[in-house]
Protein backbone atom coordinates (compact mmCIF):
# COMPACT_ATOMS: atom_id res chain seq x y z
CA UNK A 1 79.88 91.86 114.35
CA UNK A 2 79.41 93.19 110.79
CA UNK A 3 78.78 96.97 111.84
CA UNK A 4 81.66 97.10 114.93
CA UNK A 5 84.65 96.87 112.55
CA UNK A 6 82.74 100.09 110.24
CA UNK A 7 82.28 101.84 112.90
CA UNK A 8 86.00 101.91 114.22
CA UNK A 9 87.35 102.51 110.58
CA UNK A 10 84.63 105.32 110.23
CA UNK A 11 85.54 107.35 113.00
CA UNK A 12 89.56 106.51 111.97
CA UNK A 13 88.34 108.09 108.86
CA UNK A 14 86.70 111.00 110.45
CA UNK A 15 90.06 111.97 112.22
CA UNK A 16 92.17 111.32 109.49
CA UNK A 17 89.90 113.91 107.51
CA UNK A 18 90.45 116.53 110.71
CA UNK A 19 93.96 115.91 110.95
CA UNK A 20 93.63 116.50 106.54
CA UNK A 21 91.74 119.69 107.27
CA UNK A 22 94.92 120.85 110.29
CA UNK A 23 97.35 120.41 108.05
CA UNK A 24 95.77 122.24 105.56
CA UNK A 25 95.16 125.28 107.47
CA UNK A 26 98.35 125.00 108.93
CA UNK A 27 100.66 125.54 105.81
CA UNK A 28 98.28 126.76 103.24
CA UNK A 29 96.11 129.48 105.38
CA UNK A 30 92.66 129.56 106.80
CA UNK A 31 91.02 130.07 103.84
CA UNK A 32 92.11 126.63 102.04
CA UNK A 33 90.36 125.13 104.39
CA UNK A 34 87.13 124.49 102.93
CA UNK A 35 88.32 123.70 99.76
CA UNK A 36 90.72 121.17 101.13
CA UNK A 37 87.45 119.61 103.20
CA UNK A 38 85.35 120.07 100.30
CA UNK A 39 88.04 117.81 98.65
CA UNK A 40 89.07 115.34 101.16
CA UNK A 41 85.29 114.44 101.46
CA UNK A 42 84.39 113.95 97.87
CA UNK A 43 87.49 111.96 97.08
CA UNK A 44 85.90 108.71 95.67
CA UNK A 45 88.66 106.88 96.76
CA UNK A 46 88.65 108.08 100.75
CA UNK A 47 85.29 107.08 100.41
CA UNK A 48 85.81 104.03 98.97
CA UNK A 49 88.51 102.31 100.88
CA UNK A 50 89.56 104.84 104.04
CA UNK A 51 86.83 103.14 106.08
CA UNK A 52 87.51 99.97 105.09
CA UNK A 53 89.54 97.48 107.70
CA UNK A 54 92.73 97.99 105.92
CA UNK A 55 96.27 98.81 108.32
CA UNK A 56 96.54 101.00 105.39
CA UNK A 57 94.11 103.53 106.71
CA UNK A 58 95.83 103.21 110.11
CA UNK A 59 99.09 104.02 108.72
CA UNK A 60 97.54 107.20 106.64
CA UNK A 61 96.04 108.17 109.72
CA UNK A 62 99.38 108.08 111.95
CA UNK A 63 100.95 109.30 109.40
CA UNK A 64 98.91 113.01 108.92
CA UNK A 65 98.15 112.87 112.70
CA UNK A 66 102.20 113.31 113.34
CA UNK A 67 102.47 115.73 110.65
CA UNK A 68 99.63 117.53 112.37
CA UNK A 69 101.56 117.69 115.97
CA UNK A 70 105.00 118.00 114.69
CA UNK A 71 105.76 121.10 112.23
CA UNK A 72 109.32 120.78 111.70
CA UNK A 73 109.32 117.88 108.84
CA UNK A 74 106.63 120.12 106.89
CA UNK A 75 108.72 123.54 107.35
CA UNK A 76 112.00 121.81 106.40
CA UNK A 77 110.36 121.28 103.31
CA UNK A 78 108.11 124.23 102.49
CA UNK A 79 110.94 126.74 103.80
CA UNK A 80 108.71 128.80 106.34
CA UNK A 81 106.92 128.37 109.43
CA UNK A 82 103.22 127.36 109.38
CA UNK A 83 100.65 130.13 107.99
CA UNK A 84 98.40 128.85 110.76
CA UNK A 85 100.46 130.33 113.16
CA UNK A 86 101.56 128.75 116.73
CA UNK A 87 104.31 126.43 116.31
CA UNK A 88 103.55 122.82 117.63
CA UNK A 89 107.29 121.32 117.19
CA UNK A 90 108.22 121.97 120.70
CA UNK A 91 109.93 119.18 122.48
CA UNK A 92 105.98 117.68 123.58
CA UNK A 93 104.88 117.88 120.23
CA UNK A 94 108.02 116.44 118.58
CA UNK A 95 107.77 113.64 120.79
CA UNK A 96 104.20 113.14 120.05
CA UNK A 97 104.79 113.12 116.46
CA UNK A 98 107.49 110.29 116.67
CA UNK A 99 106.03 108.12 118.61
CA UNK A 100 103.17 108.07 116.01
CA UNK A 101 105.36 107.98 113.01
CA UNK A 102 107.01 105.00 114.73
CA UNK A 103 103.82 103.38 115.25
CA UNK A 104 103.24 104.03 111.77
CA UNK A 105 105.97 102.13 110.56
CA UNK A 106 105.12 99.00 112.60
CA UNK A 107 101.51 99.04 111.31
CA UNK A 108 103.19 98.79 107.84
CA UNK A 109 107.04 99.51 107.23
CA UNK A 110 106.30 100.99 104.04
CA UNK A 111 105.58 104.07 106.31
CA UNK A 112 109.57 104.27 106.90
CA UNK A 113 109.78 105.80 103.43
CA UNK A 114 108.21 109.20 103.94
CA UNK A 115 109.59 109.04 107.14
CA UNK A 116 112.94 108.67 106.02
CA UNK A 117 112.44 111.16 103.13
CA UNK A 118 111.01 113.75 106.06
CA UNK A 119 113.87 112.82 108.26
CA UNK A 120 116.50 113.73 105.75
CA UNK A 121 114.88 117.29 105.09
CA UNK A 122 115.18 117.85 108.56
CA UNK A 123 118.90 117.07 108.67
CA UNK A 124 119.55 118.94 105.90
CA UNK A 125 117.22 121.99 105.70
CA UNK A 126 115.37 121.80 108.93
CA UNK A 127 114.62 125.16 111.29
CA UNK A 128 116.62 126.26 113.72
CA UNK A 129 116.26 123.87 116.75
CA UNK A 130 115.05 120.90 114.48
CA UNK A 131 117.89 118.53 114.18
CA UNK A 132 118.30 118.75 117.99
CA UNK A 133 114.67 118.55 118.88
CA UNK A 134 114.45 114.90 116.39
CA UNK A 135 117.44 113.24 118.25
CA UNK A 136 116.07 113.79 121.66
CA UNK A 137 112.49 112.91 120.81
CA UNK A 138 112.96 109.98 118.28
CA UNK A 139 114.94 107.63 120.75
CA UNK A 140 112.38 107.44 123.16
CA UNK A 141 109.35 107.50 121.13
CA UNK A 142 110.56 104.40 119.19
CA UNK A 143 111.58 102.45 122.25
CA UNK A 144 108.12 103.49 123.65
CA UNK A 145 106.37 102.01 120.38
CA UNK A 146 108.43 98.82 120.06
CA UNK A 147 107.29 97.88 123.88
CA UNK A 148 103.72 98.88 122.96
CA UNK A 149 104.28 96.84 119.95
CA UNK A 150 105.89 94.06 121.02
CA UNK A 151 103.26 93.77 124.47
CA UNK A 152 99.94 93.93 122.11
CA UNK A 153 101.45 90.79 119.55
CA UNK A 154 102.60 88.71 122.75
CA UNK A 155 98.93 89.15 124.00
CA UNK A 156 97.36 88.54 120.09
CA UNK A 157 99.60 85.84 119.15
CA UNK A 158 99.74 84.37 122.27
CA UNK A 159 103.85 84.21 122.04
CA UNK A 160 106.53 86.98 121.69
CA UNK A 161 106.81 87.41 117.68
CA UNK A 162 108.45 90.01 115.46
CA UNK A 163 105.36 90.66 112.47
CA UNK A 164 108.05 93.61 111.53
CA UNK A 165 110.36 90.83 110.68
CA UNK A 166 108.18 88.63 109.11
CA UNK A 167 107.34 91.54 106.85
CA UNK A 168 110.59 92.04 105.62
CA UNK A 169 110.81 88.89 105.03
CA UNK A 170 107.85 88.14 103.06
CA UNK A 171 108.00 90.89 100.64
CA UNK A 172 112.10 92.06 100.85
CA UNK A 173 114.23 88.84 101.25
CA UNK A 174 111.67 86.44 99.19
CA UNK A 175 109.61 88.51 96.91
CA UNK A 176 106.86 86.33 97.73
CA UNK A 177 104.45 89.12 97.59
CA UNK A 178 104.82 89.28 93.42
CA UNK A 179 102.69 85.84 93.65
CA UNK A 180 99.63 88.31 94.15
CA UNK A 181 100.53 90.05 91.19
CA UNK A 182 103.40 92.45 90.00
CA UNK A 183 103.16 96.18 87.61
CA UNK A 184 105.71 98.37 85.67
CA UNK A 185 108.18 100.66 87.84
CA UNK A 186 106.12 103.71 87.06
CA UNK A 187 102.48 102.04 87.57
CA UNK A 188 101.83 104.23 90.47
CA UNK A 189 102.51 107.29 88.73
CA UNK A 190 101.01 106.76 85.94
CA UNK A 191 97.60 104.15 86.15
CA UNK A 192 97.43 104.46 89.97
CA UNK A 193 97.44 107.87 90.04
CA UNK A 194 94.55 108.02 87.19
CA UNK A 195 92.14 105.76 89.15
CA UNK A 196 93.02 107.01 92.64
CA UNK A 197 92.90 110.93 92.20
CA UNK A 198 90.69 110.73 88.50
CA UNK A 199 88.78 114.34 88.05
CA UNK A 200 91.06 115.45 91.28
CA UNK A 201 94.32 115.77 88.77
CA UNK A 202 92.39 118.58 87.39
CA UNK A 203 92.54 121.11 90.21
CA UNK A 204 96.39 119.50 90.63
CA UNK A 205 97.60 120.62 87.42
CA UNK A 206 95.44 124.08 87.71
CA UNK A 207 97.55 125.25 90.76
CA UNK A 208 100.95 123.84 88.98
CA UNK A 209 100.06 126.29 86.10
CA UNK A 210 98.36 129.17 88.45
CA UNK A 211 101.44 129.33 90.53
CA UNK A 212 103.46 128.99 87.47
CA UNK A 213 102.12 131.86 85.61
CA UNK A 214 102.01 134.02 89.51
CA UNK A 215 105.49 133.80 89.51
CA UNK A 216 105.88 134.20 85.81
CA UNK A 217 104.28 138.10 86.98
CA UNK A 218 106.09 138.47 90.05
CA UNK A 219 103.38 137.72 92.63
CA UNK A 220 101.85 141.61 92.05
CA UNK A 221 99.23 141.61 94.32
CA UNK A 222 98.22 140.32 98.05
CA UNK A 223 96.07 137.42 96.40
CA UNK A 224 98.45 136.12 94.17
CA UNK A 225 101.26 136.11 96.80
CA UNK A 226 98.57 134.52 99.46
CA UNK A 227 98.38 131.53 96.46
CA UNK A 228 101.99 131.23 96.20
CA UNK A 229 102.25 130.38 99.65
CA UNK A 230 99.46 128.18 99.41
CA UNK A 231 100.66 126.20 96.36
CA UNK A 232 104.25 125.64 98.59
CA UNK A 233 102.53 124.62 101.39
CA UNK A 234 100.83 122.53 99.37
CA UNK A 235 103.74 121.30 97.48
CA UNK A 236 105.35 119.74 100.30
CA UNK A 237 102.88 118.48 101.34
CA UNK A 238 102.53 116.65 98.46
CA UNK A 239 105.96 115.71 98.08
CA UNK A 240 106.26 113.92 100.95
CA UNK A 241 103.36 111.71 99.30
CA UNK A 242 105.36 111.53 95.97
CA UNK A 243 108.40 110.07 97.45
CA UNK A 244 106.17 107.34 99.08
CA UNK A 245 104.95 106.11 95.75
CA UNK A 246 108.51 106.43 94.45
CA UNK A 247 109.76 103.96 97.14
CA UNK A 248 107.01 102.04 96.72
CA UNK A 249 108.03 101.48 93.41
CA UNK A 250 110.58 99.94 93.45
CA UNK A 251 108.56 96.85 95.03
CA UNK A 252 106.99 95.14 91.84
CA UNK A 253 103.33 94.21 93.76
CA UNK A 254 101.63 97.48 93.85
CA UNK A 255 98.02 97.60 94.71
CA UNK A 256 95.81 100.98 94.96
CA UNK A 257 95.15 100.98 98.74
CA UNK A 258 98.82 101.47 99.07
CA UNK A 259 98.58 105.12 98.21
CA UNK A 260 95.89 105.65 100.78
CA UNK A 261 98.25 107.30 102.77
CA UNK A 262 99.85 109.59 100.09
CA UNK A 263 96.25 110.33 98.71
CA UNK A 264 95.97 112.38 102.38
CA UNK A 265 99.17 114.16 101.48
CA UNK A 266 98.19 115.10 97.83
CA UNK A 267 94.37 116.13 98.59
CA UNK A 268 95.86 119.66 100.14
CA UNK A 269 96.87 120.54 96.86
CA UNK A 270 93.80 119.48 95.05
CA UNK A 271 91.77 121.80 97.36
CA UNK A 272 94.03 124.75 96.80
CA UNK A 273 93.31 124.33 92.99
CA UNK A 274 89.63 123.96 93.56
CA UNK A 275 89.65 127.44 95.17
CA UNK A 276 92.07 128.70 92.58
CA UNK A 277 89.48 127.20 89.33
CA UNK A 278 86.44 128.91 91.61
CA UNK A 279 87.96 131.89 91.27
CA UNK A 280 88.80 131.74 87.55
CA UNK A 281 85.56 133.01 86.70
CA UNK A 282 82.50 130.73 85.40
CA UNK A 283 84.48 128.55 83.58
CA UNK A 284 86.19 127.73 86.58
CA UNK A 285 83.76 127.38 88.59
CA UNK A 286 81.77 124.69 86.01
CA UNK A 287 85.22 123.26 86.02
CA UNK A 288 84.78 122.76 90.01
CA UNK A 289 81.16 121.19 90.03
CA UNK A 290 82.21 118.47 87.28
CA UNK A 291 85.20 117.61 89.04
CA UNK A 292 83.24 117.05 92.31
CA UNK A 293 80.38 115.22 89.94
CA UNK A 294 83.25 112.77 88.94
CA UNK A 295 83.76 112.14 92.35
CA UNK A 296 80.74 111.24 93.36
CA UNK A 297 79.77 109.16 90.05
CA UNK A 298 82.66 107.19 90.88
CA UNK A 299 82.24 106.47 94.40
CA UNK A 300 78.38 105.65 93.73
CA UNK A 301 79.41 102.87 91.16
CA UNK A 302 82.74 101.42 93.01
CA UNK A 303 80.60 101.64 96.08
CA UNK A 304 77.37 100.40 95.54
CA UNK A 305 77.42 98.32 91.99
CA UNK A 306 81.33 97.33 90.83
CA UNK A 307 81.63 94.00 92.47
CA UNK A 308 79.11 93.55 94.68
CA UNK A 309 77.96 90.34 94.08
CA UNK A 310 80.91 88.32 96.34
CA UNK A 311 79.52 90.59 99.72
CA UNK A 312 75.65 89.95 98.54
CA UNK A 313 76.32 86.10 98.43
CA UNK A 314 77.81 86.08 101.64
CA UNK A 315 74.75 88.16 103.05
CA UNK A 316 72.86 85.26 101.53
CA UNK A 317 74.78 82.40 103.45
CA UNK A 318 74.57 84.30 106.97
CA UNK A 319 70.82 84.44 106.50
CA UNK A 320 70.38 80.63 104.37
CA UNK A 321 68.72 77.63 106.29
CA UNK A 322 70.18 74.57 107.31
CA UNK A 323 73.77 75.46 107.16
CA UNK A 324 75.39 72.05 108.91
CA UNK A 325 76.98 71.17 105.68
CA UNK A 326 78.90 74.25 105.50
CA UNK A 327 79.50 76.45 102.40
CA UNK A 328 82.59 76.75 99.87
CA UNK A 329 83.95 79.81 98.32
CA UNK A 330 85.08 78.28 95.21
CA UNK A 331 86.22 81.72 93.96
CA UNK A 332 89.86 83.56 94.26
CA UNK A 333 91.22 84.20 98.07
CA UNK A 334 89.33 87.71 99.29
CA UNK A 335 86.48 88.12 97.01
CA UNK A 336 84.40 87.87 99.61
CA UNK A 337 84.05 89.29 102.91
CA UNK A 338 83.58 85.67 104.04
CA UNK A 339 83.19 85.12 108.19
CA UNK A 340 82.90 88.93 108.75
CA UNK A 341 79.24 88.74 106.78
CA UNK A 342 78.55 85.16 108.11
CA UNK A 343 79.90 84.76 112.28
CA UNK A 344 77.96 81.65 112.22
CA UNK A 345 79.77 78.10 113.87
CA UNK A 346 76.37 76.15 112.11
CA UNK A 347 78.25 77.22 108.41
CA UNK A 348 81.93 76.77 108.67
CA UNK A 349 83.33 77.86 105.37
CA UNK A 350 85.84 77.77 103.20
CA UNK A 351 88.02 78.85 100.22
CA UNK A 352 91.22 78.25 98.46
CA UNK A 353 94.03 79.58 100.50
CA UNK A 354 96.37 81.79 98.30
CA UNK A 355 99.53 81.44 100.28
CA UNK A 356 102.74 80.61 98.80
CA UNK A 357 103.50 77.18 99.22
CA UNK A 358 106.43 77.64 101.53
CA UNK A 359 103.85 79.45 103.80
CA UNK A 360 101.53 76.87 104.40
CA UNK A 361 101.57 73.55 105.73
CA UNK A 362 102.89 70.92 102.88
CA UNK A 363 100.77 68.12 101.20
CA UNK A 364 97.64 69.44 102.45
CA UNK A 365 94.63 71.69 101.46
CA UNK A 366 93.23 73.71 103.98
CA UNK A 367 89.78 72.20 103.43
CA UNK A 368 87.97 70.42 105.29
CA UNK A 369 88.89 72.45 108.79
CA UNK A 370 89.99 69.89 111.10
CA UNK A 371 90.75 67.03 108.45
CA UNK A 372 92.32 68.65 105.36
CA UNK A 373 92.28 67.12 101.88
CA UNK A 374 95.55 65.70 101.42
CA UNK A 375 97.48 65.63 97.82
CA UNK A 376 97.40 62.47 97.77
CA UNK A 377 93.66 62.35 97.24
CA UNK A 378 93.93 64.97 94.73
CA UNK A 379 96.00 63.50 92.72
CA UNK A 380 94.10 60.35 93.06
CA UNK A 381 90.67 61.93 92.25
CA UNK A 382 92.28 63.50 89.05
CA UNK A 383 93.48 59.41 87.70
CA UNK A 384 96.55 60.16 88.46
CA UNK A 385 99.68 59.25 90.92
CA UNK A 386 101.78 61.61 92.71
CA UNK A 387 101.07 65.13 90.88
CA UNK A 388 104.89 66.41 91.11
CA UNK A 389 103.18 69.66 89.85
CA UNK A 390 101.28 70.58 93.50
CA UNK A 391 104.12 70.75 95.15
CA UNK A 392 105.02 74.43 93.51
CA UNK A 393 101.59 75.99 93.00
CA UNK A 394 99.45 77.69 95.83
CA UNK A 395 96.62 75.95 96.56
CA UNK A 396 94.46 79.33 94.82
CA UNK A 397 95.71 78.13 91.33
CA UNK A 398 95.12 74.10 92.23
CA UNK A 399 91.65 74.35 92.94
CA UNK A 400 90.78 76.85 90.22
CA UNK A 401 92.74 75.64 87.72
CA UNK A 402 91.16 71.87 88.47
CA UNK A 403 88.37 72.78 90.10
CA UNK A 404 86.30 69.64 88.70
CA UNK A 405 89.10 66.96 90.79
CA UNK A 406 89.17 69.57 93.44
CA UNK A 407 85.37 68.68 94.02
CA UNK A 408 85.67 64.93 92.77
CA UNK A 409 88.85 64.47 96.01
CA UNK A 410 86.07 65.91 98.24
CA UNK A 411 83.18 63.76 97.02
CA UNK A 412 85.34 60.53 97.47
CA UNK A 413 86.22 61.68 100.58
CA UNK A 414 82.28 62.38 101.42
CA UNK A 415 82.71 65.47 102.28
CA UNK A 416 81.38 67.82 99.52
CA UNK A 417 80.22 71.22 101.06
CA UNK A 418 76.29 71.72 101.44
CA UNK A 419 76.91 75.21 99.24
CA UNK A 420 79.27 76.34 96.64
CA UNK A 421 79.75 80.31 95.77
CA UNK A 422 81.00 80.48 91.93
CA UNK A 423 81.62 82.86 89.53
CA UNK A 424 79.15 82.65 86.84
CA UNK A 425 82.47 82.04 84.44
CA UNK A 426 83.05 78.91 86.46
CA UNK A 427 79.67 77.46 87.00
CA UNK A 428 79.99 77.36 82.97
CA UNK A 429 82.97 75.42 83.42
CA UNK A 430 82.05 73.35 85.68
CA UNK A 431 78.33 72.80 84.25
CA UNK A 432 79.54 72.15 80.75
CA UNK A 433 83.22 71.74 79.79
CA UNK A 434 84.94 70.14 82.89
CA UNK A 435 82.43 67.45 82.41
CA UNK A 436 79.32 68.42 84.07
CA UNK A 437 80.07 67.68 87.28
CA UNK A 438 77.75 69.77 89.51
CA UNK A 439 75.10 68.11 88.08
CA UNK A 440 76.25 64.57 89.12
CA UNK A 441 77.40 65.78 93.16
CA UNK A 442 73.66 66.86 93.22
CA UNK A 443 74.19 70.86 93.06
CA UNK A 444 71.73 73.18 91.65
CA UNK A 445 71.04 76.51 91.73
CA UNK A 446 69.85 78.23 94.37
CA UNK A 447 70.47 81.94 94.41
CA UNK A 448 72.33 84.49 92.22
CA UNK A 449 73.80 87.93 92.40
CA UNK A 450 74.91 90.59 90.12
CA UNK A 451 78.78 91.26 90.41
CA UNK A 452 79.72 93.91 87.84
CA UNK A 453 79.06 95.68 84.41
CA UNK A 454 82.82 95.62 83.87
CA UNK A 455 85.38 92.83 83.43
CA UNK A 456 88.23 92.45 86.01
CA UNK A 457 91.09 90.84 86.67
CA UNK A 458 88.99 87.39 87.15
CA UNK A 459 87.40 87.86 83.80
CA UNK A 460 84.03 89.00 82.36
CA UNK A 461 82.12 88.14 85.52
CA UNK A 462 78.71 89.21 85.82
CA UNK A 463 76.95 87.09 88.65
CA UNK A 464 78.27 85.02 91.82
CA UNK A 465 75.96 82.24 92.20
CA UNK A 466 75.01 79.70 95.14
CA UNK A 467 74.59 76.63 94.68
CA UNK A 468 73.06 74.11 97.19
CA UNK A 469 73.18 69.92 97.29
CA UNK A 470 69.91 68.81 96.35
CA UNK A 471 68.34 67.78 99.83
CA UNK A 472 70.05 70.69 101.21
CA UNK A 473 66.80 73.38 100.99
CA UNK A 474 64.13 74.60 104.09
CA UNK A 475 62.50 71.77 105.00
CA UNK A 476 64.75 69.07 103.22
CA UNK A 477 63.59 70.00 100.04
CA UNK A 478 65.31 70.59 96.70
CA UNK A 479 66.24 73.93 95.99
């Protein structure tokens, strides 16, 4: 159960990277292509989060898979026909590459802005034939991916439903998405783009000025004009990722796994500079290897240290004794890959649902499964009445901004987890300054974890800890 859902994601990686590597040699030559692999592979970031189980990587995916099978979007940009030769936008292959940029819009409709962007060059600019080979292709590939759509949620959800709607809803009509957090207009363009591409900027801005100072000499020789070609290929290519982060700006939640799918469109271009700093001479070439060494630094550390301590504790849990009494994340909503690392009905868990409070059920936690504590008892276990304040806060902020009545509604209720996962920050709280009440319910310490070197979001963590009710150990004994 943990390995299945890698092992789909990994080989949706692997054919995202060949459908990278097609486009590549399609509109910036054979020989960009190992630069462009040597690129897509050692992105930190594709390593980092392209095999992960986000939709995002299934949208990046469709999205460079229907670039691959349809050339017209790409040549209404770049001007030219591919320098791969053999066109692929015949009536088959436009069809094939609607139907998956359809599908890539119901995955996530944030897709439908380089689509539209695309669409509009090909009104405007596209080859001859284009315009005429989009309207006959486009109407049946999206009534072909609604019914696939629209068959696969009756069967998941068990009723006809419209996610697509529900989407729009969520994060267009309401804005409840900024709950999780909203940046600056220009965040993807400016701190986005520093984490997600880091040393790969560097080849970026080398083929902006190489191509600059090429035409600045009138493209003299063979080589130079084989690079000009490359860096236009390569430029639309990348602008088709550009305008994605510029629609995606104007939403004010912006997270970096939402330029997974531009980071596909933009790694072309940093492969085309790699080639063009290799053959700069040995500078260049030193240039290359630390740019790759940043790479892989980064991926090492964001991959195997930064954070690691939520998945280790869950690890723990899946392989921890006597797990009847079940186990509580006490920590913010997905820092942990909770059931995914766990798959065990002998420890149900838990953890404070982050929902906005019109999107869950009203006057009740979502803890204990089956009989949830109601607001009434939290209010009652903090000495309190009716606490008016619940009623507009997502249960996330309740429990971890009063995490001591949180646990002192459950203990008068009798039905205090067997575990607790912290953050180190909060077993402080909770140990010392909320009153000590861990101590009193009978927890203690029974395993810790290193999280990360660096402060985040959730503060200066450096361990996740699990606690355990005394009583609770092998054999009945205290842990």
């Amino acid at each position: 159960m943990r390995a299945a859902p890698k092992l789909v994601h990994g080989v949706l990686a692997g054919l995202t990277d060949l459908c990278v590597l097609r486009l590549a040699r399609r509109w910036l030559g054979r020989p960009a292509v190992p630069w462009a692999a040597l690129a897509q592979l050692t992105s930190w970031f594709n390593g980092f989060c392209l095999p992960r189980t986000y939709s995002n990587g299934v949208e990046a995916l469709l999205l460079v898979a229907a670039l691959a099978l349809w050339d017209d979007p790409v040549a209404s940009l770049a001007g030219r026909a591919p320098a791969g030769g053999g066109a692929a936008s015949g009536t088959r292959g436009a069809f094939a590459g609607a139907l998956l940029a359809s599908l890539s819009v119901l995955v996530r409709p944030p897709a439908l802005i380089p689509w539209g962007f695309l669409g509009a060059a090909v009104l405007l600019r596209g080859p001859p034939g284009a315009t005429s080979r989009a309207m006959r292709a486009a109407p049946p590939a999206l009534i072909t991916a609604l019914a696939l759509s629209a068959c696969a949620d009756r069967w998941l959800y068990g009723r006809w439903t419209a996610p697509l709607v529900e989407f729009v809803r969520f994060n267009v009509l309401t804005g409840s998405s900024a709950q999780y957090g909203t940046h600056h207009p220009l965040w993807y363009f400016a701190e986005g783009a520093g984490a997600v591409l880091a040393s790969l900027l560097v080849p970026i801005g080398w083929l902006v000025w190489a191509a600059r100072r090429s035409g600045a000499r009138g493209e003299a020789s063979g080589k130079e004009r084989e690079g000009a070609q490359a860096a236009r290929g390569a430029a639309a290519l990348a602008s088709v990722g550009l305008s994605s982060l510029a629609g995606l700006s104007a939403v004010g939640h912006k997270e970096f796994r939402f330029m997974l799918p531009a980071l596909q469109l933009l790694v072309p271009a940093a492969g085309a500079g790699l080639a063009a700093m290799w053959g700069g001479g040995r500078p260049g070439r030193w240039a290359v290897r630390a740019v790759v060494a940043v790479q892989a630094a980064m991926l090492l550390f964001f991959g195997f240290v930064h954070q690691r301590g939520g998945t280790a504790a869950l690890e723990h849990l899946s392989r921890a004794p006597g797990g009847g009494g079940g186990a509580y994340v006490l920590m913010p909503c997905h820092a942990t890959p909770f059931h995914a690392y766990v798959h065990s009905p002998e420890m149900p868990l838990g953890f404070p649902d982050c929902s906005p409070p019109a999107w869950r059920p009203e006057g009740v936690f979502t803890f204990p499964a089956g009989a949830p504590l109601t607001m009434a008892e939290w209010a009652a276990a903090g000495g309190g009445g009716d606490d008016g304040a619940a009623g507009g806060a997502s249960e996330e902020s309740l429990v971890l901004g009063e995490p001591g009545q949180f646990l002192r509604a459950l203990e008068a209720r009798g039905a205090l987890p067997q575990r607790l996962v912290v953050y180190d920050t909060l077993l402080s709280r909770l140990s010392g300054g909320d009153g000590g009440v861990l101590g009193g319910m009978g927890y203690a310490e029974e395993a810790r974890f290193f999280h990360s070197p660096l402060p985040s979001d959730h503060g200066d963590v450096r361990w996740v800890v699990v606690l355990a009710r005394r009583g609770s150990g092998p054999g009945g004994r205290e842990p």
